[in-house]
N, C-alpha and C. Protein backbone atom coordinates (compact mmCIF):
# COMPACT_ATOMS: atom_id res chain seq x y z
N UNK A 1 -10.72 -10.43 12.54
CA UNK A 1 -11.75 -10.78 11.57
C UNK A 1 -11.39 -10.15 10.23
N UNK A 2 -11.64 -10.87 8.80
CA UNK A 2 -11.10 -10.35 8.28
C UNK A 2 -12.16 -9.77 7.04
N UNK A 3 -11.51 -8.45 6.55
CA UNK A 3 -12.15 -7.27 5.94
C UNK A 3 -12.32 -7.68 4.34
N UNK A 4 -13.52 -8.70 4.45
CA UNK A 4 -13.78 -8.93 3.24
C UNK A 4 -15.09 -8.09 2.37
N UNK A 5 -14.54 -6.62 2.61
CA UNK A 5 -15.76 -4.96 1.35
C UNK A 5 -14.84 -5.27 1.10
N UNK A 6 -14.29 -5.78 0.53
CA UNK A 6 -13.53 -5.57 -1.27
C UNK A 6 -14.59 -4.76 -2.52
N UNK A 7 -14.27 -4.38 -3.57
CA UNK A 7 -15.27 -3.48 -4.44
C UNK A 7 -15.55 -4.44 -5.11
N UNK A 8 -16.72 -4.57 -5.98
CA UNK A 8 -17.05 -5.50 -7.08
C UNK A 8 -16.96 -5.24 -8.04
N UNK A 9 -16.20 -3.73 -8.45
CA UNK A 9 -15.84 -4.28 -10.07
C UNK A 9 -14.02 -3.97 -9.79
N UNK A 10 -13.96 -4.25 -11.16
CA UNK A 10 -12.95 -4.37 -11.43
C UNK A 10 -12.25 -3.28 -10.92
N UNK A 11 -12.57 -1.77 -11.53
CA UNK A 11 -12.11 -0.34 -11.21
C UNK A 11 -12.12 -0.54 -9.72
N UNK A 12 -12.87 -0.58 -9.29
CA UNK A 12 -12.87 -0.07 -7.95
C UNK A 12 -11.93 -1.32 -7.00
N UNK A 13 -11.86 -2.48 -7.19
CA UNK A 13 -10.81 -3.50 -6.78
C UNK A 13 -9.34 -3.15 -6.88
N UNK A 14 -9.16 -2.32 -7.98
CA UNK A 14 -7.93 -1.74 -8.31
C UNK A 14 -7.82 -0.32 -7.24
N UNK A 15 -8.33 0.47 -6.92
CA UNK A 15 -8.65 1.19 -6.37
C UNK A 15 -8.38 0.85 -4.85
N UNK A 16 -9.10 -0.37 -4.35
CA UNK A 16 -8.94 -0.79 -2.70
C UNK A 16 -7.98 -0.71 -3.03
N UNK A 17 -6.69 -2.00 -3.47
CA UNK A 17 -5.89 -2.27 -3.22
C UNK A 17 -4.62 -1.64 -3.19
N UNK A 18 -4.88 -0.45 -3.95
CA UNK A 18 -3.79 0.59 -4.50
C UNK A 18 -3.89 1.48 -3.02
N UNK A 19 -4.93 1.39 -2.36
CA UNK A 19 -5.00 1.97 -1.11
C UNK A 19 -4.57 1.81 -0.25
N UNK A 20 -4.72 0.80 -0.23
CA UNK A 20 -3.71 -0.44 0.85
C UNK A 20 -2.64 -0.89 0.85
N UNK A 21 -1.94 -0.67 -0.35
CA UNK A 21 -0.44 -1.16 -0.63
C UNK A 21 0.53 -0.03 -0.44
N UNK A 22 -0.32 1.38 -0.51
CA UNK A 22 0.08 2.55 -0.11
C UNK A 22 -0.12 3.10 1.53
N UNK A 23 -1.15 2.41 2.26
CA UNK A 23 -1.14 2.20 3.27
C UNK A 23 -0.04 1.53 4.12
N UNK A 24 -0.01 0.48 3.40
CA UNK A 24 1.27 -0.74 3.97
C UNK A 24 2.61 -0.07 3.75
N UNK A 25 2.75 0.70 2.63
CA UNK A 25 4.24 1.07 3.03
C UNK A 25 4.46 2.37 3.69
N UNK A 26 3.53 2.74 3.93
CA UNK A 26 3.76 4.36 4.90
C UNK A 26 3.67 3.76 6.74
N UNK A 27 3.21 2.23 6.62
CA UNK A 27 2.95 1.82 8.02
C UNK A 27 4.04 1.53 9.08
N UNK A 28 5.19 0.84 8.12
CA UNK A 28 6.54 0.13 8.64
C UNK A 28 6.22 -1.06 9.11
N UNK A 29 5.15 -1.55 8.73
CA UNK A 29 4.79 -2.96 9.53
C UNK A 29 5.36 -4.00 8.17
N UNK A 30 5.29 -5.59 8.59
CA UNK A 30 5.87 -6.85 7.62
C UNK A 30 4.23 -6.89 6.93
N UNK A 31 3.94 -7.43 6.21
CA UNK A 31 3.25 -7.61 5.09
C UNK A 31 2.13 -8.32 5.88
N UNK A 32 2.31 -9.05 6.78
CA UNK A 32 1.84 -10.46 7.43
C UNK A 32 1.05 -9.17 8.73
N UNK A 33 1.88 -8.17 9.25
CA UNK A 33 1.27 -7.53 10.50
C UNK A 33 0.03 -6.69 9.82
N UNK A 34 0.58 -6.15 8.65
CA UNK A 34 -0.51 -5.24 7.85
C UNK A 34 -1.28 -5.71 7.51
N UNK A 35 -1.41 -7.09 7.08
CA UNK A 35 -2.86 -7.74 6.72
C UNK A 35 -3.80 -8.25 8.34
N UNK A 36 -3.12 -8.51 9.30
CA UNK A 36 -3.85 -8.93 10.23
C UNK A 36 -4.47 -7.70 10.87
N UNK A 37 -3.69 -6.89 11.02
CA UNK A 37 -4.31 -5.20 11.56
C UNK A 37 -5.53 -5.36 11.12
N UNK A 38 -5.43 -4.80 9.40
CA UNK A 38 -6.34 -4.27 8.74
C UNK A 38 -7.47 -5.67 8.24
N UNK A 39 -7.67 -6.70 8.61
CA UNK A 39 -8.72 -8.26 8.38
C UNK A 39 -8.40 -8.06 6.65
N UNK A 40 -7.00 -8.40 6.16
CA UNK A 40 -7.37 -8.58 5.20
C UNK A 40 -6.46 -9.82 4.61
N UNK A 41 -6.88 -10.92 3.75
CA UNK A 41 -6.24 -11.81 3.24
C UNK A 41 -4.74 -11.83 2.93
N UNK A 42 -3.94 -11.87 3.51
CA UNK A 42 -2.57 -12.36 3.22
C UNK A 42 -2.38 -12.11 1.56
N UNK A 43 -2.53 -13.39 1.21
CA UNK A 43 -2.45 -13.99 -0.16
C UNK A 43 -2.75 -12.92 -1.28
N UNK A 44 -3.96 -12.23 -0.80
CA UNK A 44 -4.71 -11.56 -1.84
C UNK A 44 -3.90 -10.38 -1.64
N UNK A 45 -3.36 -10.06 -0.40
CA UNK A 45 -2.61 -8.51 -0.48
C UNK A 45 -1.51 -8.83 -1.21
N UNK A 46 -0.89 -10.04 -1.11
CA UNK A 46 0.56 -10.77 -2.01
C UNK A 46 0.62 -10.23 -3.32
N UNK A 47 -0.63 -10.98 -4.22
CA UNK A 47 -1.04 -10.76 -5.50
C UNK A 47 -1.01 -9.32 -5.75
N UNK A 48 -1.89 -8.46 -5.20
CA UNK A 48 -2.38 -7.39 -5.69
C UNK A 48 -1.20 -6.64 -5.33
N UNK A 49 -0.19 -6.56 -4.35
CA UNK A 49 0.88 -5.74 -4.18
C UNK A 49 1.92 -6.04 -5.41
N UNK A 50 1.89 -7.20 -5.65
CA UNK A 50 2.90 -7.48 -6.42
C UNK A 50 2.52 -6.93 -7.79
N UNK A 51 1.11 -7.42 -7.99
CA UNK A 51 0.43 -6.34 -9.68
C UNK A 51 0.79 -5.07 -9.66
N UNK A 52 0.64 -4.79 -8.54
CA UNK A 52 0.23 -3.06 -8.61
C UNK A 52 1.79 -2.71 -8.39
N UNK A 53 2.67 -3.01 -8.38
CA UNK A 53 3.84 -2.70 -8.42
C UNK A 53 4.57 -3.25 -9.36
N UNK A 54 4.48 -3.85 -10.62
CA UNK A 54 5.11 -4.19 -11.52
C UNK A 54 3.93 -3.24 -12.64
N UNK A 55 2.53 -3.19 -12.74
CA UNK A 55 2.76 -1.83 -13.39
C UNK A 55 2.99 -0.89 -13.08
N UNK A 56 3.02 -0.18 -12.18
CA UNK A 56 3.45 0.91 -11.76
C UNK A 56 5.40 0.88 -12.20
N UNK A 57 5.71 0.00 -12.19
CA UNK A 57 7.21 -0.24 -12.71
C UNK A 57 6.95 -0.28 -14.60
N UNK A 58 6.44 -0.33 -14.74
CA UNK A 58 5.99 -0.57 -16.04
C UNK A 58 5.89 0.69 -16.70
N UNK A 59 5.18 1.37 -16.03
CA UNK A 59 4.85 2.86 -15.85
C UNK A 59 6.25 3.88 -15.82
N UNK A 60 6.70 3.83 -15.37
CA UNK A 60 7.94 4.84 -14.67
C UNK A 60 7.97 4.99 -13.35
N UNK A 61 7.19 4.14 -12.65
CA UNK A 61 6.58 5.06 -11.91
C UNK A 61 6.98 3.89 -10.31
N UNK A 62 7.45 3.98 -9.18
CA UNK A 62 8.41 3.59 -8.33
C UNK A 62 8.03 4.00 -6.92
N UNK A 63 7.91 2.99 -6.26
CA UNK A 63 7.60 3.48 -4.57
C UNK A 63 8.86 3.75 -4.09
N UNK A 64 8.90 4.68 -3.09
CA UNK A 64 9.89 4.72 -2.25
C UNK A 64 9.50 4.85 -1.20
N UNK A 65 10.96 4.28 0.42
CA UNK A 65 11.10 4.35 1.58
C UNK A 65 11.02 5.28 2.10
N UNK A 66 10.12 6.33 2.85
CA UNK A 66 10.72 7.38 3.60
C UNK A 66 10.81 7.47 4.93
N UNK A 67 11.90 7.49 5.61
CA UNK A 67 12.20 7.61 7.08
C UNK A 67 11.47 8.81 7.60
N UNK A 68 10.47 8.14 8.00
CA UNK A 68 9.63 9.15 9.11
C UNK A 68 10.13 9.73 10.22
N UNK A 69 10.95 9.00 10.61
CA UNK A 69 11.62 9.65 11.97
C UNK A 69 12.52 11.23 11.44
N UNK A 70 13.32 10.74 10.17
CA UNK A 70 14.26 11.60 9.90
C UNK A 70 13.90 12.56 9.24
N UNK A 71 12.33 12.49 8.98
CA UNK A 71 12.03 13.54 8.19
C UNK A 71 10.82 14.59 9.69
N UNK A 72 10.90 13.97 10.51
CA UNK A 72 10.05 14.58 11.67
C UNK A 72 11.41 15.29 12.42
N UNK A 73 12.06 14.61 12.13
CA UNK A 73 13.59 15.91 13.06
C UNK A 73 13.85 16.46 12.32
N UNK A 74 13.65 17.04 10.74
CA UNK A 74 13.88 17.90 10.31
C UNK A 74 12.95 19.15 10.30
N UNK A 75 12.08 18.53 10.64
CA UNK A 75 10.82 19.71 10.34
C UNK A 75 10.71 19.68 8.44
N UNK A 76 10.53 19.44 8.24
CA UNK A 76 10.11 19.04 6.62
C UNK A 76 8.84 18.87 6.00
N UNK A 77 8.56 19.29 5.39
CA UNK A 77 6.95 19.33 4.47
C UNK A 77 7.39 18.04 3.56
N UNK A 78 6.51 17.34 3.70
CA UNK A 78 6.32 16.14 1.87
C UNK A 78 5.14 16.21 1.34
N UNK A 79 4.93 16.14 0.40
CA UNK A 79 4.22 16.53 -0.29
C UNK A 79 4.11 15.03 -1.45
N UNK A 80 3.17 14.14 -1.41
CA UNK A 80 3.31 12.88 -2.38
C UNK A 80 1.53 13.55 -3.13
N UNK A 81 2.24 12.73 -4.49
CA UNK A 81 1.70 12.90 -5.69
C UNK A 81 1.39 11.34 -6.08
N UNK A 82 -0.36 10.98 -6.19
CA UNK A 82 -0.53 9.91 -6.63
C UNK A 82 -1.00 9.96 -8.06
């Protein structure tokens, strides 16, 4: 079923989605598994991932991959900064 509390304004729409696109890449799932998990529109996660990552490129500012596995056999602290 799908998870249509989206926020009603603007701020806070920016806000879900920045949640969720940060969700989606800490998950390791395809784009398509992360929206069905979580009931949320395909399409609309499309859009908003793709916004929120071209400013954030706009910005300086850059997601990265981190291998969970390889950072759990190290014993390693991370520490992310939003």
């Amino acid at each position: 079923m799908p998870n249509y509390h989206y926020a009603s304004t603007r701020k806070g729409n920016r806000e879900f989605w920045t949640r969720q696109v940060q969700a989606y890449h800490l998950s390791g799932l395809s784009q398509k598994e992360f929206c069905q998990k979580n009931g949320l529109i395909y399409t609309s996660f499309g859009y908003w991932k793709r916004r929120l990552e071209r400013s954030a490129k706009a910005e300086g500012i850059e997601f990265v991959e981190i291998d969970v596995a390889a950072v759990a056999e190290n014993s390693a602290a991370i520490t992310l900064s939003v």
